[in-house]
Structure formats: structure tokens, C-alpha cells
N, C-alpha and C. Protein backbone atom coordinates (compact mmCIF):
# COMPACT_ATOMS: atom_id res chain seq x y z
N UNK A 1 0.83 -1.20 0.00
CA UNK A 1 0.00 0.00 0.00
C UNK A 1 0.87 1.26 0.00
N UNK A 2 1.62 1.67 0.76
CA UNK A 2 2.71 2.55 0.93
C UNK A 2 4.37 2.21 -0.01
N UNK A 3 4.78 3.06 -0.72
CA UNK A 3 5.95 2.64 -0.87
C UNK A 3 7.05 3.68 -0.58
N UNK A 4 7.85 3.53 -0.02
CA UNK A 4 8.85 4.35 0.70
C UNK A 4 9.91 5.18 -0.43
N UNK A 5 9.93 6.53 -0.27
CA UNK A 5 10.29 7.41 -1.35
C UNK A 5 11.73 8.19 -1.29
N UNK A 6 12.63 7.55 0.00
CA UNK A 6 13.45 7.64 0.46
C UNK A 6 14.49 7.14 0.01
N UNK A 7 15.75 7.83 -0.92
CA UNK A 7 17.24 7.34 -1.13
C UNK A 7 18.18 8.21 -0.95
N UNK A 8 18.97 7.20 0.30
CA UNK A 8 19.64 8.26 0.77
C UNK A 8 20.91 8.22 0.49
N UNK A 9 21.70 7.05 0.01
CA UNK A 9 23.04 6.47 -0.53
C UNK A 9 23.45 7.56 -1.25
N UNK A 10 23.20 8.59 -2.16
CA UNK A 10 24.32 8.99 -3.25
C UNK A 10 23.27 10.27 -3.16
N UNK A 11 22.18 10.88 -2.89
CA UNK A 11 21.46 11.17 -3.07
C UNK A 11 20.41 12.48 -2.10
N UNK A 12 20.29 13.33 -1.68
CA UNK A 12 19.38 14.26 -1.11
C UNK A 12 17.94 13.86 -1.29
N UNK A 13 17.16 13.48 -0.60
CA UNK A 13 15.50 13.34 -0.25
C UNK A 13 15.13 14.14 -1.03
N UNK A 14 14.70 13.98 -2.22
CA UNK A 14 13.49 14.94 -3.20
C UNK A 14 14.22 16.02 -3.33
N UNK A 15 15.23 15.77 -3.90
CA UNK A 15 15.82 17.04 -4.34
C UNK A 15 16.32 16.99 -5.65
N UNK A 16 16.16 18.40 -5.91
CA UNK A 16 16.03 18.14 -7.94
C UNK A 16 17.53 17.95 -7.73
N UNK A 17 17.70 17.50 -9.38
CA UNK A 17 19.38 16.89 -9.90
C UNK A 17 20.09 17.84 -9.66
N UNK A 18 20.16 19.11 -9.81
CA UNK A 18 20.86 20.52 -9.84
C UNK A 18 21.31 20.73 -8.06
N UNK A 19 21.03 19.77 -7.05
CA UNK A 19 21.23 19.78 -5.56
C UNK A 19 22.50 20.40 -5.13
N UNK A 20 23.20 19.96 -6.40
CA UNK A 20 24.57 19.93 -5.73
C UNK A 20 25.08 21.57 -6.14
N UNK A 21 24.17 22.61 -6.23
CA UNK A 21 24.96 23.67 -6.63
C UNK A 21 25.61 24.34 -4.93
N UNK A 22 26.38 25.05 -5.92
CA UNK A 22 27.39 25.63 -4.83
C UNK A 22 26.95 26.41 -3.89
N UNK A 23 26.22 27.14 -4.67
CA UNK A 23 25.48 28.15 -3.61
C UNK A 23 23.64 28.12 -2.90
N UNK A 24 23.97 26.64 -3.00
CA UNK A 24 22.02 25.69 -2.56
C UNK A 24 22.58 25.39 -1.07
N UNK A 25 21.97 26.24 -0.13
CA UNK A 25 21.94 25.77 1.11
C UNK A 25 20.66 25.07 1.78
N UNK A 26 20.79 24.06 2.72
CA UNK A 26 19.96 23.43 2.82
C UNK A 26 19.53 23.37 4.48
N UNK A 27 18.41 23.93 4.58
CA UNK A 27 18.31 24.10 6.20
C UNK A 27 16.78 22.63 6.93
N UNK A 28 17.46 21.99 6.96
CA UNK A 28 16.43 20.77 7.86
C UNK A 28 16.13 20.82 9.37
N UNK A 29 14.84 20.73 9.35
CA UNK A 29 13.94 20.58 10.69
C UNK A 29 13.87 19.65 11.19
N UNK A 30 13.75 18.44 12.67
CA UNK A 30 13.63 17.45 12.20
C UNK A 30 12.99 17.58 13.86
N UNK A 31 12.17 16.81 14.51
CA UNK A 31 11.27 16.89 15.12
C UNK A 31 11.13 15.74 16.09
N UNK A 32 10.79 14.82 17.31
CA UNK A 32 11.29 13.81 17.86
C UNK A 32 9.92 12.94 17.29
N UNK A 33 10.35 11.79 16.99
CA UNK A 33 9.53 10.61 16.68
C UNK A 33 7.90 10.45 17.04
N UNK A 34 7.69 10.52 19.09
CA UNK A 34 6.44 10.39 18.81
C UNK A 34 5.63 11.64 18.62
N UNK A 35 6.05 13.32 18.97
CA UNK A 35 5.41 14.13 18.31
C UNK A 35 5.27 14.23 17.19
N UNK A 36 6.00 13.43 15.92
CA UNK A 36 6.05 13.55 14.43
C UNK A 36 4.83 12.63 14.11
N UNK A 37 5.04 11.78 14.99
CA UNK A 37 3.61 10.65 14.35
C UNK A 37 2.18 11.20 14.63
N UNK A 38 1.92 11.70 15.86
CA UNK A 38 0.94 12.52 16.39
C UNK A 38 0.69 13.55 15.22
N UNK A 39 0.90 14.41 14.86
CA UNK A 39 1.15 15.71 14.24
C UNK A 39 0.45 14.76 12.63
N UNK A 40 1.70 13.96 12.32
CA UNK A 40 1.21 13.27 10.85
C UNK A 40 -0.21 12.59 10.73
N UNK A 41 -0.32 12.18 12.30
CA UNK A 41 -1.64 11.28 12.28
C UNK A 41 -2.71 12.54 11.78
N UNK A 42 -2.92 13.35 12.49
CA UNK A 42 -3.96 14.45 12.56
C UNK A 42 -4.18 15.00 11.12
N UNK A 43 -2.74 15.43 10.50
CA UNK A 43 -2.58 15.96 9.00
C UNK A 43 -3.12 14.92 8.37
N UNK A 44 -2.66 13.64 7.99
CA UNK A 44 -3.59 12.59 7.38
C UNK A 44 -5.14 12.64 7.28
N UNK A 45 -5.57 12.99 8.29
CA UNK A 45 -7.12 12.64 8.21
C UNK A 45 -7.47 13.97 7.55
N UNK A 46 -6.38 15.21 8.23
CA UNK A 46 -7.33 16.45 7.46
C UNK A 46 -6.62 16.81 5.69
N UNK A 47 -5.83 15.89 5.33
CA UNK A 47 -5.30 16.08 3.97
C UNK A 47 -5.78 15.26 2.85
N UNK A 48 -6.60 15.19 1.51
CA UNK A 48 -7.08 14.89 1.05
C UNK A 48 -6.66 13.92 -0.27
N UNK A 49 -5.18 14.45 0.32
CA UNK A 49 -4.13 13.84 -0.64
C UNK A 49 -3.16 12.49 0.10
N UNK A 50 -3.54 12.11 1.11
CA UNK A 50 -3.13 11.23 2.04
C UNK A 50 -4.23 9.95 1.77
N UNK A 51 -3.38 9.18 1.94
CA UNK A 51 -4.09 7.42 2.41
C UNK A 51 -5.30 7.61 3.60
N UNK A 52 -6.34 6.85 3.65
CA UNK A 52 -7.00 7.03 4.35
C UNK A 52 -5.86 6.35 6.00
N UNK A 53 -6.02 7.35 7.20
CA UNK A 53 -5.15 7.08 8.08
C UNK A 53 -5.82 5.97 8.77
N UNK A 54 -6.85 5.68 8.63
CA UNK A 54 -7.71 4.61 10.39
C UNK A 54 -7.15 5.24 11.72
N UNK A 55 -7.18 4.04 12.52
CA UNK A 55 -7.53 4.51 14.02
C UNK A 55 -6.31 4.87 14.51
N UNK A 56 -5.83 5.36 15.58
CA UNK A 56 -4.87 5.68 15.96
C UNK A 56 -3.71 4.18 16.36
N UNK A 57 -4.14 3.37 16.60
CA UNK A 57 -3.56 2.30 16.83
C UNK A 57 -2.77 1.62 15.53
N UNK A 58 -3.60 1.80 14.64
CA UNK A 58 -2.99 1.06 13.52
C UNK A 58 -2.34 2.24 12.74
N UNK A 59 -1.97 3.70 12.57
CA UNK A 59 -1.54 4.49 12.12
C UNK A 59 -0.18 4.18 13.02
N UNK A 60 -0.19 3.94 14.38
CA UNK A 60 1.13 4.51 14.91
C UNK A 60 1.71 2.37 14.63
N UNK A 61 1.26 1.69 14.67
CA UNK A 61 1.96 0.82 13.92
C UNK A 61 2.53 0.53 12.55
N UNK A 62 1.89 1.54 12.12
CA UNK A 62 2.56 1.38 10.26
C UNK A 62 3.33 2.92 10.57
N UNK A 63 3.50 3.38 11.31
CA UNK A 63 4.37 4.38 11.33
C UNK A 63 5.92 4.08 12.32
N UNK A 64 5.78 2.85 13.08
CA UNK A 64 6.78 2.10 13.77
C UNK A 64 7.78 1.49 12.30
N UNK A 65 6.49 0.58 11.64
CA UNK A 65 6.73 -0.15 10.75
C UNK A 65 7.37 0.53 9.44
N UNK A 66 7.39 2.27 9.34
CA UNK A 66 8.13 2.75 7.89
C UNK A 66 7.01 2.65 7.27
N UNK A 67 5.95 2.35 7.22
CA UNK A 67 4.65 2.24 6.26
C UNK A 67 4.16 3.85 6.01
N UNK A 68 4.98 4.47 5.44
CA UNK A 68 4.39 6.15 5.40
C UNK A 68 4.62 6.29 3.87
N UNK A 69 3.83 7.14 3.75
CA UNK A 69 3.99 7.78 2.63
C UNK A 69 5.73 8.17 2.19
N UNK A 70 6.44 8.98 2.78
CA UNK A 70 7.51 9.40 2.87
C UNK A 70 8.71 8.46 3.04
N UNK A 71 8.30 7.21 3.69
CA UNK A 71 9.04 6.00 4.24
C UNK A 71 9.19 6.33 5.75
N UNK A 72 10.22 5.57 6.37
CA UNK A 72 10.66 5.81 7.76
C UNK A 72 10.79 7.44 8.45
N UNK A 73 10.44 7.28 9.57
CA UNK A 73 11.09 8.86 9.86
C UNK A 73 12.08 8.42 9.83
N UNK A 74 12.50 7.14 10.74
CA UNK A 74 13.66 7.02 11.23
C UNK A 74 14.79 6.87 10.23
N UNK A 75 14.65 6.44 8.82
CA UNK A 75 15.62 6.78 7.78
C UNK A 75 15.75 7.48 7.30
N UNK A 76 14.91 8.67 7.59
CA UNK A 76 14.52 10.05 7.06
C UNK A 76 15.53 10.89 7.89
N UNK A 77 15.54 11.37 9.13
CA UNK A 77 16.25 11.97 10.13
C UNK A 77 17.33 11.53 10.41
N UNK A 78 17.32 10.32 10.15
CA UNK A 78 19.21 9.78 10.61
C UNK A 78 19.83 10.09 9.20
N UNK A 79 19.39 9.80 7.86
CA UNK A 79 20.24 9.65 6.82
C UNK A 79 20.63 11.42 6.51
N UNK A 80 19.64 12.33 6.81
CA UNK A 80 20.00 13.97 7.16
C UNK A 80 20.85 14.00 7.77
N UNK A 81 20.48 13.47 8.97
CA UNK A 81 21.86 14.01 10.13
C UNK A 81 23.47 13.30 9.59
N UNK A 82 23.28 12.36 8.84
CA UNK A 82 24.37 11.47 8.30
C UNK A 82 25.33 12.32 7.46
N UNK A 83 24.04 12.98 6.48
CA UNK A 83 24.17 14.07 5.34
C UNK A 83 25.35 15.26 5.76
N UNK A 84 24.53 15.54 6.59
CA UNK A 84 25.09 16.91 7.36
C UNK A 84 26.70 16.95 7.87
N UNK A 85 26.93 15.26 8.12
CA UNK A 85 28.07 15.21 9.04
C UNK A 85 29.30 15.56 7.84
N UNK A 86 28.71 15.42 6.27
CA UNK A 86 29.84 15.41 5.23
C UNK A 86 29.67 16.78 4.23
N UNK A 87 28.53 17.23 4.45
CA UNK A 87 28.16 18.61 3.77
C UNK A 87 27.68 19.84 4.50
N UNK A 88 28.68 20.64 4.36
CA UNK A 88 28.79 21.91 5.20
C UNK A 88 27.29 22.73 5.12
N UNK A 89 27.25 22.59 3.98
CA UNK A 89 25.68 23.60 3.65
C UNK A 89 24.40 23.04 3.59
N UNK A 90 24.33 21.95 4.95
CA UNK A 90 23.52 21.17 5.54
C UNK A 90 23.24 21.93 6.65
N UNK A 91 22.13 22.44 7.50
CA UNK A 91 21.94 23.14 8.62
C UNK A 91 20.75 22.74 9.12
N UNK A 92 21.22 21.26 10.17
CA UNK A 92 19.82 20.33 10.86
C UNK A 92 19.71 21.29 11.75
N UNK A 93 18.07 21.39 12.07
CA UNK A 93 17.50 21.80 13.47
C UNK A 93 16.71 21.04 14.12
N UNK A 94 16.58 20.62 15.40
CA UNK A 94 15.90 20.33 16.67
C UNK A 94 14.42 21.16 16.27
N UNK A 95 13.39 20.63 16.49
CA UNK A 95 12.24 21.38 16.80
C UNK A 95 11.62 22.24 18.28
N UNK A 96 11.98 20.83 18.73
CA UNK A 96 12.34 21.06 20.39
C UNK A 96 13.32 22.25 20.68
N UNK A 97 14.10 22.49 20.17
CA UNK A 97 15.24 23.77 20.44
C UNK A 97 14.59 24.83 19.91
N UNK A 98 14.05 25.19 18.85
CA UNK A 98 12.89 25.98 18.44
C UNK A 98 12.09 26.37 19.29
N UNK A 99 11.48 25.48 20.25
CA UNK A 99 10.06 25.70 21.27
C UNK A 99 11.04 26.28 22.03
N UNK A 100 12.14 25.82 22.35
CA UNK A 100 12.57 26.07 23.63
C UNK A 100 13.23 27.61 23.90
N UNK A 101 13.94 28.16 22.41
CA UNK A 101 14.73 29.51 22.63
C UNK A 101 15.29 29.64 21.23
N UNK A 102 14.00 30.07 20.60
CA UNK A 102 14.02 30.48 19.33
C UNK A 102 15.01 31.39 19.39
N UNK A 103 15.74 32.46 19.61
CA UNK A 103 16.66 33.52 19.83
C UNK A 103 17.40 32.86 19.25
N UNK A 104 17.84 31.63 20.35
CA UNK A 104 19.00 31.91 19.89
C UNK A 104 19.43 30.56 18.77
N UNK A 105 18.24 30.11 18.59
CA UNK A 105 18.51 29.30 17.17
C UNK A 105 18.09 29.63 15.90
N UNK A 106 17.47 31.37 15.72
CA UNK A 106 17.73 32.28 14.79
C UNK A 106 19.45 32.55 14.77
N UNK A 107 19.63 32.99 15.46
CA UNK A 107 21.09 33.05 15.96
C UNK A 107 22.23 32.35 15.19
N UNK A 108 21.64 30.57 15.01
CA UNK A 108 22.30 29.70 14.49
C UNK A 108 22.15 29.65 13.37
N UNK A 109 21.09 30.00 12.83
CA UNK A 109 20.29 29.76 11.30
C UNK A 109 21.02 30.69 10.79
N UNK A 110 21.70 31.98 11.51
CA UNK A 110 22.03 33.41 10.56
C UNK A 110 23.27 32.84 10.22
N UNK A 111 23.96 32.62 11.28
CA UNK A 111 25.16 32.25 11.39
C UNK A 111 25.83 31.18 10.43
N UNK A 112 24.99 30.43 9.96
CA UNK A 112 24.75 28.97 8.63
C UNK A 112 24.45 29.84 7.87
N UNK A 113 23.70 30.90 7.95
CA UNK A 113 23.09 31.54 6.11
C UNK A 113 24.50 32.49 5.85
N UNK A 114 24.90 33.08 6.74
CA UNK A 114 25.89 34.17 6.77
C UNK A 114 25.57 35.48 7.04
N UNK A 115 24.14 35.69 7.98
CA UNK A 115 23.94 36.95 7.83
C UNK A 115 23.71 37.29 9.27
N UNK A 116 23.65 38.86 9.03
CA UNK A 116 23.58 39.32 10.24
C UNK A 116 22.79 40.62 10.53
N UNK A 117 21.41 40.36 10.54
CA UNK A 117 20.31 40.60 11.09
C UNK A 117 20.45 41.89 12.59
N UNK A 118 20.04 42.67 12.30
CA UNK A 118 19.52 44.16 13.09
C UNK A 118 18.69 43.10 13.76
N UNK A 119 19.02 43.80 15.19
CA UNK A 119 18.26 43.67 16.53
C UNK A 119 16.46 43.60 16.06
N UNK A 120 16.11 44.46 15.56
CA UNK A 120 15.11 44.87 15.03
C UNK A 120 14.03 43.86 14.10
N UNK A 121 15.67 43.66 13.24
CA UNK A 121 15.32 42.36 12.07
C UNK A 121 15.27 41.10 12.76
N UNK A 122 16.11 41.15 13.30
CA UNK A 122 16.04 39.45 14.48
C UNK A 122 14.25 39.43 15.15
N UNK A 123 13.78 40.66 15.96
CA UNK A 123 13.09 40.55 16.84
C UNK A 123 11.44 40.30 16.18
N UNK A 124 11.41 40.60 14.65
CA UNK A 124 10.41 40.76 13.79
C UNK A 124 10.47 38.90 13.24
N UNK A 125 11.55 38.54 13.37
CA UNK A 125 11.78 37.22 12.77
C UNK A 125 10.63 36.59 13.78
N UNK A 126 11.49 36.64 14.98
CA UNK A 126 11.01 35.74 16.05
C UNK A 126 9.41 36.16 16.37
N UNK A 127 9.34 37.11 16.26
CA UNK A 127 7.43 37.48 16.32
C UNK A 127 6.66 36.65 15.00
N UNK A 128 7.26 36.46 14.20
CA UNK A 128 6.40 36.13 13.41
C UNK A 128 6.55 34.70 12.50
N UNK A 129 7.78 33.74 13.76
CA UNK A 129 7.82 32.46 13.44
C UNK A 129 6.89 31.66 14.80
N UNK A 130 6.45 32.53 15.50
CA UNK A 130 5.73 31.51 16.71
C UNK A 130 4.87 31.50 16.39
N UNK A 131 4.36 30.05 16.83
CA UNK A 131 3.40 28.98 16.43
C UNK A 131 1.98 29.97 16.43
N UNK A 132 1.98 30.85 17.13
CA UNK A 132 0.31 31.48 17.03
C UNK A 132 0.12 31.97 15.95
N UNK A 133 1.48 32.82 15.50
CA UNK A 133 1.63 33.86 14.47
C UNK A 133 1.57 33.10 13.36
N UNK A 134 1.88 32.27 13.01
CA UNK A 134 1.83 31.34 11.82
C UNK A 134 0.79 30.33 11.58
N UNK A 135 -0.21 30.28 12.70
CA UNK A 135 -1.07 29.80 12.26
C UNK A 135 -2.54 30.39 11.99
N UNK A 136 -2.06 31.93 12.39
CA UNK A 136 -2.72 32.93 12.02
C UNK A 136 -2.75 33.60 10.36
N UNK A 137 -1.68 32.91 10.23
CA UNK A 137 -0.65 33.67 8.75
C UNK A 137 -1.14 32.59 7.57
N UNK A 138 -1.90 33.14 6.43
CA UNK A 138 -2.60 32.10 5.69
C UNK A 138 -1.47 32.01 4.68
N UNK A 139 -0.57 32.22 4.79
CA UNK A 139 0.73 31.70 4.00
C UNK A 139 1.55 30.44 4.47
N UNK A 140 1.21 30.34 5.94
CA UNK A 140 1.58 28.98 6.28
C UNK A 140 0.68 27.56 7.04
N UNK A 141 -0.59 28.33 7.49
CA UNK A 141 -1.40 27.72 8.19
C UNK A 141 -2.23 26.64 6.75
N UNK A 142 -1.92 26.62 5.70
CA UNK A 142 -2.57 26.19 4.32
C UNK A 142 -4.15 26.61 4.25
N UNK A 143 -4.65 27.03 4.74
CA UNK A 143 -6.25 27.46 4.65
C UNK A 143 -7.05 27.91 3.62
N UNK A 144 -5.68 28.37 2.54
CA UNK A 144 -6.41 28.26 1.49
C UNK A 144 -6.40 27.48 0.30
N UNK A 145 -5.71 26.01 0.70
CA UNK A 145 -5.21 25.09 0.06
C UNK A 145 -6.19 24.19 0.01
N UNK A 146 -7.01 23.87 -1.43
CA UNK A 146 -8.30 23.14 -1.07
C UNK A 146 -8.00 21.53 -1.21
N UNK A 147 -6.92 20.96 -0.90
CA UNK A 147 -6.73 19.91 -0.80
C UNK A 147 -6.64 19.49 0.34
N UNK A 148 -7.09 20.72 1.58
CA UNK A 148 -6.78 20.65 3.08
C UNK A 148 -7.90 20.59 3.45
N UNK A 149 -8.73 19.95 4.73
CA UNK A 149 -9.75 20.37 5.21
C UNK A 149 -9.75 20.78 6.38
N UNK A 150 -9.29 21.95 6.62
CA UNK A 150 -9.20 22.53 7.67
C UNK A 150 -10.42 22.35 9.30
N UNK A 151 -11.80 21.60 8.54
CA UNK A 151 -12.72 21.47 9.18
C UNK A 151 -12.72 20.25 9.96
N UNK A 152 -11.71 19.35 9.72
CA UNK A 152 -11.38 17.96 10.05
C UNK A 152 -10.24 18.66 11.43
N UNK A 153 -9.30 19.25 10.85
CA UNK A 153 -8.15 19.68 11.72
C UNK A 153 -6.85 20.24 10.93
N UNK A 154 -6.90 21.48 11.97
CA UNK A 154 -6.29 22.71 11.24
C UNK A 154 -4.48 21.91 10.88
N UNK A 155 -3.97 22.86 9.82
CA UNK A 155 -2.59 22.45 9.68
C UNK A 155 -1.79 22.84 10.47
N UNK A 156 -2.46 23.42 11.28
CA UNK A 156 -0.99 24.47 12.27
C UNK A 156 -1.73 23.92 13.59
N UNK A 157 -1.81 22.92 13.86
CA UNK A 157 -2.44 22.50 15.39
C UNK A 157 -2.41 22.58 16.59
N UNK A 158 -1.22 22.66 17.23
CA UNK A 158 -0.58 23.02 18.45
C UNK A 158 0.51 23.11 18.77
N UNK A 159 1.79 22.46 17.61
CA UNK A 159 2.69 23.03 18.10
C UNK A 159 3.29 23.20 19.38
N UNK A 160 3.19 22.07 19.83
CA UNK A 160 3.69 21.70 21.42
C UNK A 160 4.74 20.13 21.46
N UNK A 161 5.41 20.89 21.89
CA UNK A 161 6.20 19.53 21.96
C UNK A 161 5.77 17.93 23.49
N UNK A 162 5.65 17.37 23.62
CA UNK A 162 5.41 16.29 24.64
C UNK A 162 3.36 16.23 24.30
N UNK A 163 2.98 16.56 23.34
CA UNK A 163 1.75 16.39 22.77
C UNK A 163 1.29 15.05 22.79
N UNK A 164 2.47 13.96 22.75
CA UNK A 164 2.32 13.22 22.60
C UNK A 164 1.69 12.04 23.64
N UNK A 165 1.81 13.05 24.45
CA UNK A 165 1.48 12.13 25.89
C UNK A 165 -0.11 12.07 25.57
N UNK A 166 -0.78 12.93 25.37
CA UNK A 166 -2.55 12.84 25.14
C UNK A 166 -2.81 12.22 24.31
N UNK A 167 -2.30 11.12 23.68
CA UNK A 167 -2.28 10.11 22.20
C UNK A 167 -1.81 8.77 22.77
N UNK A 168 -0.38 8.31 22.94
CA UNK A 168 -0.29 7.24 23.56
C UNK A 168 -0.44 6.72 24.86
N UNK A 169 -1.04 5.32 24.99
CA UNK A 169 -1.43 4.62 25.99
C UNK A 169 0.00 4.48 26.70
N UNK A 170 -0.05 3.84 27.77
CA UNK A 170 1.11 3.90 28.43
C UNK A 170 1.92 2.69 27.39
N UNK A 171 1.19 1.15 27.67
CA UNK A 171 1.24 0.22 26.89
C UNK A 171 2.34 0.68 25.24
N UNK A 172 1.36 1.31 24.24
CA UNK A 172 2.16 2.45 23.47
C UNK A 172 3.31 2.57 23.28
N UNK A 173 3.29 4.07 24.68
CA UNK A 173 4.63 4.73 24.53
C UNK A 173 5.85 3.57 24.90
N UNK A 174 5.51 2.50 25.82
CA UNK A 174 6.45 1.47 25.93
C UNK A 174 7.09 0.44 24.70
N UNK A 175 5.71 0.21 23.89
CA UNK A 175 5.95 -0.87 22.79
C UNK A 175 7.06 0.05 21.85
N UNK A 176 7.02 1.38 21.56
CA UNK A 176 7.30 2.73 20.76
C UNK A 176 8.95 2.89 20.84
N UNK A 177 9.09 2.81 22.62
CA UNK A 177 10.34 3.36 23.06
C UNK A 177 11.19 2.27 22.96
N UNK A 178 10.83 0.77 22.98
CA UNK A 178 11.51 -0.02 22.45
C UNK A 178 11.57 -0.30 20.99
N UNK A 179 10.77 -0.14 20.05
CA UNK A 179 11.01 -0.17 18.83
C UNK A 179 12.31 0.72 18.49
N UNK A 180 11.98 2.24 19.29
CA UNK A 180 12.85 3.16 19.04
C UNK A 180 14.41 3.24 19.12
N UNK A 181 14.27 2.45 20.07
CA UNK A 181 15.83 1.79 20.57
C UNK A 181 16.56 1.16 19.64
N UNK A 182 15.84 0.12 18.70
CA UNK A 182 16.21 -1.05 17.65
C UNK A 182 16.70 -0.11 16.32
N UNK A 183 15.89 1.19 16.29
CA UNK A 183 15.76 1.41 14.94
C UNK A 183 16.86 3.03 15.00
N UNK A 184 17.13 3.37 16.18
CA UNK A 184 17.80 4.72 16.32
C UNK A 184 19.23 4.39 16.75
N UNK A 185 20.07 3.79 16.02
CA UNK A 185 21.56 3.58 16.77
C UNK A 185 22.40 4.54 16.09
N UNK A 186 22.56 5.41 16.02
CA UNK A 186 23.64 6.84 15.87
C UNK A 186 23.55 7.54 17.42
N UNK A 187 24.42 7.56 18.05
CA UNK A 187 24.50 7.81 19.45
C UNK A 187 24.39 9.10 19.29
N UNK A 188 25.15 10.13 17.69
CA UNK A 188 25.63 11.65 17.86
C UNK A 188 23.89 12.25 17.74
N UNK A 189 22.89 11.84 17.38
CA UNK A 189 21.74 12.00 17.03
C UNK A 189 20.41 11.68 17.85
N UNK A 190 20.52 12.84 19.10
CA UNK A 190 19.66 12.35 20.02
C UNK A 190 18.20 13.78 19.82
N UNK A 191 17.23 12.86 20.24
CA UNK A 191 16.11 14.02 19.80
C UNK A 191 15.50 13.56 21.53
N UNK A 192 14.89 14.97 22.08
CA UNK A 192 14.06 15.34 23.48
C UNK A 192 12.32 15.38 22.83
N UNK A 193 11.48 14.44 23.65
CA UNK A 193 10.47 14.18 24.07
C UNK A 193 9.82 15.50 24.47
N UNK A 194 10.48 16.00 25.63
CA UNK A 194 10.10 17.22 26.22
C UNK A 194 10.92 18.16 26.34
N UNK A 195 10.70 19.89 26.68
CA UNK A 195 11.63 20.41 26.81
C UNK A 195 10.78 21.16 28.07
């Protein structure tokens, strides 16, 4: 049903042939496992262009299982961070570090782009990348994207990190955190639950 769209051997995730130009910088987000499934579960049901998702039980098992549209997170986020370790104009971010002190991981982002942003310009950034502001902002919230049904559940949802706790059973988060163990062995590549 799903076939995994992911090659990461020689190759950038969906990136046109021209990837390799000199001056293509590449800035990745990457988000911890069970808030990513949560978040995807919800987008699924309200995206019209998605597999029908079912119940929450069997979504977060084909999402253990790599059964996504996209393929694995987990080959998704490790083979980035892999990326990154050999190409300079790779610039992974934490999501969790985002929630936690956007400042100063604008800070980091300038510092990877090369620029350097007025107090002013920094402080306008950060007003208008938080989660309220952007899901207020019909340039990112998709609302006017009619392949969305916003009436099912909005694209910009909450934006909280440890969300995940109001989704999995205890049972779950246990079966989850051991899968997670099997499938996450890069020690340099650790992602926070909570912040």
C-alpha cells in the first residue's frame, strides 16, 4: 500500500538533480519521533491527498513499521543528520530547540546563512515564526489550500512539543520506546520528548 520514497546512498531526499549547486543551502527541521507521528496522524485525516489514516492504533503501527507515505522517519532523520556530518551547507534543526529559545537558534540559522540581522530584524523574525503567528498567517497555516480540510483539523495544530502524551497509551509509549531503541543507533543523534 505505501511505498517508501526515500534514497539516501548517493542522493538528497526529493531534491532536484541541480542539488549539488554551490550556492544551494539546505536548512532541515527534524522533530522527535512520537510528536512527528501525532502531528502526521492528525494531517492525514485532514489532507485529502493522504491514504486514508484509520484509528490511531494502527496508524502509529505502520508508522513504527516505515509504512508512510515518505518512508521511515527514522531513515529520514538519521540519513539527514548522516548528510550533514559530510556537507557543510547542511543546517539540521531540533524542533524542540525551536520551542525552547528560538533567539538563539535564529542566531544559528544566521550564522549557517551568513547573515547578520539588526536587533530589530532578528526581533520581527522571532514574532512572526511563533506557532500562534503562523497559524494565524494564511501563507503557512494552508487554509487556502483546497486539498486541506481545515474542518477535520487545522494544519498548524498546536505546536507543542510532549503532545504526545494525550495520544499514547502507556502500553504504546512502551511498545514505541523499544522499537525506538532497535531502529535509532547513531549515538551523535539524540532528539528530546520534552523540553
Amino acid at each position: 500500500m505505501y511505498q517508501p520514497s526515500h534514497v539516501l546512498a548517493n542522493k538528497f531526499i526529493l531534491m532536484p538533480s541541480g542539488h549539488s549547486s554551490p550556492f544551494m543551502q539546505i536548512v532541515y527541521v527534524a522533530r522527535n519521533a512520537k510528536d512527528s507521528v501525532v502531528s502526521y496522524f492528525h494531517f492525514a485525516h485532514m489532507s485529502m491527498l493522504q491514504p486514508e489514516p484509520g484509528d490511531w492504533s494502527s496508524f502509529l503501527q505502520r508508522f513504527m513499521e516505515g509504512k508512510m507515505v515518505f518512508g521511515p522517519w527514522y531513515d529520514h532523520v538519521t540519513g539527514w543528520w548522516e548528510k550533514k556530518q559530510t556537507h557543510s551547507k547542511i543546517h539540521y534543526m531540533f524542533y524542540e530547540d525551536l520551542i525552547e529559545d528560538t533567539g538563539r537558534e535564529i542566531d544559528r540559522l544566521c550564522s549557517f546563512l551568513g547573515l547578520s540581522p539588526s536587533a530589530e530584524e532578528k526581533e520581527t523574525v522571532i514574532r512572526g515564526v511563533q506557532f500562534d503567528s503562523m497559524k494565524k498567517n494564511k501563507m503557512t497555516n494552508y487554509s487556502t489550500i483546497p486539498t486541506m480540510d481545515i474542518k477535520v483539523s487545522p494544519f498548524m495544530r498546536k505546536g507543542k512539543v510532549a503532545d504526545w502524551k494525550n495520544h499514547f497509551t502507556v502500553a504504546q509509549s512502551e511498545q514505541f520506546d523499544e522499537d525506538y531503541k532497535k531502529k535509532m543507533k547513531n549515538p551523535t543523534l539524540y532528539f528530546r520528548t520534552e523540553v
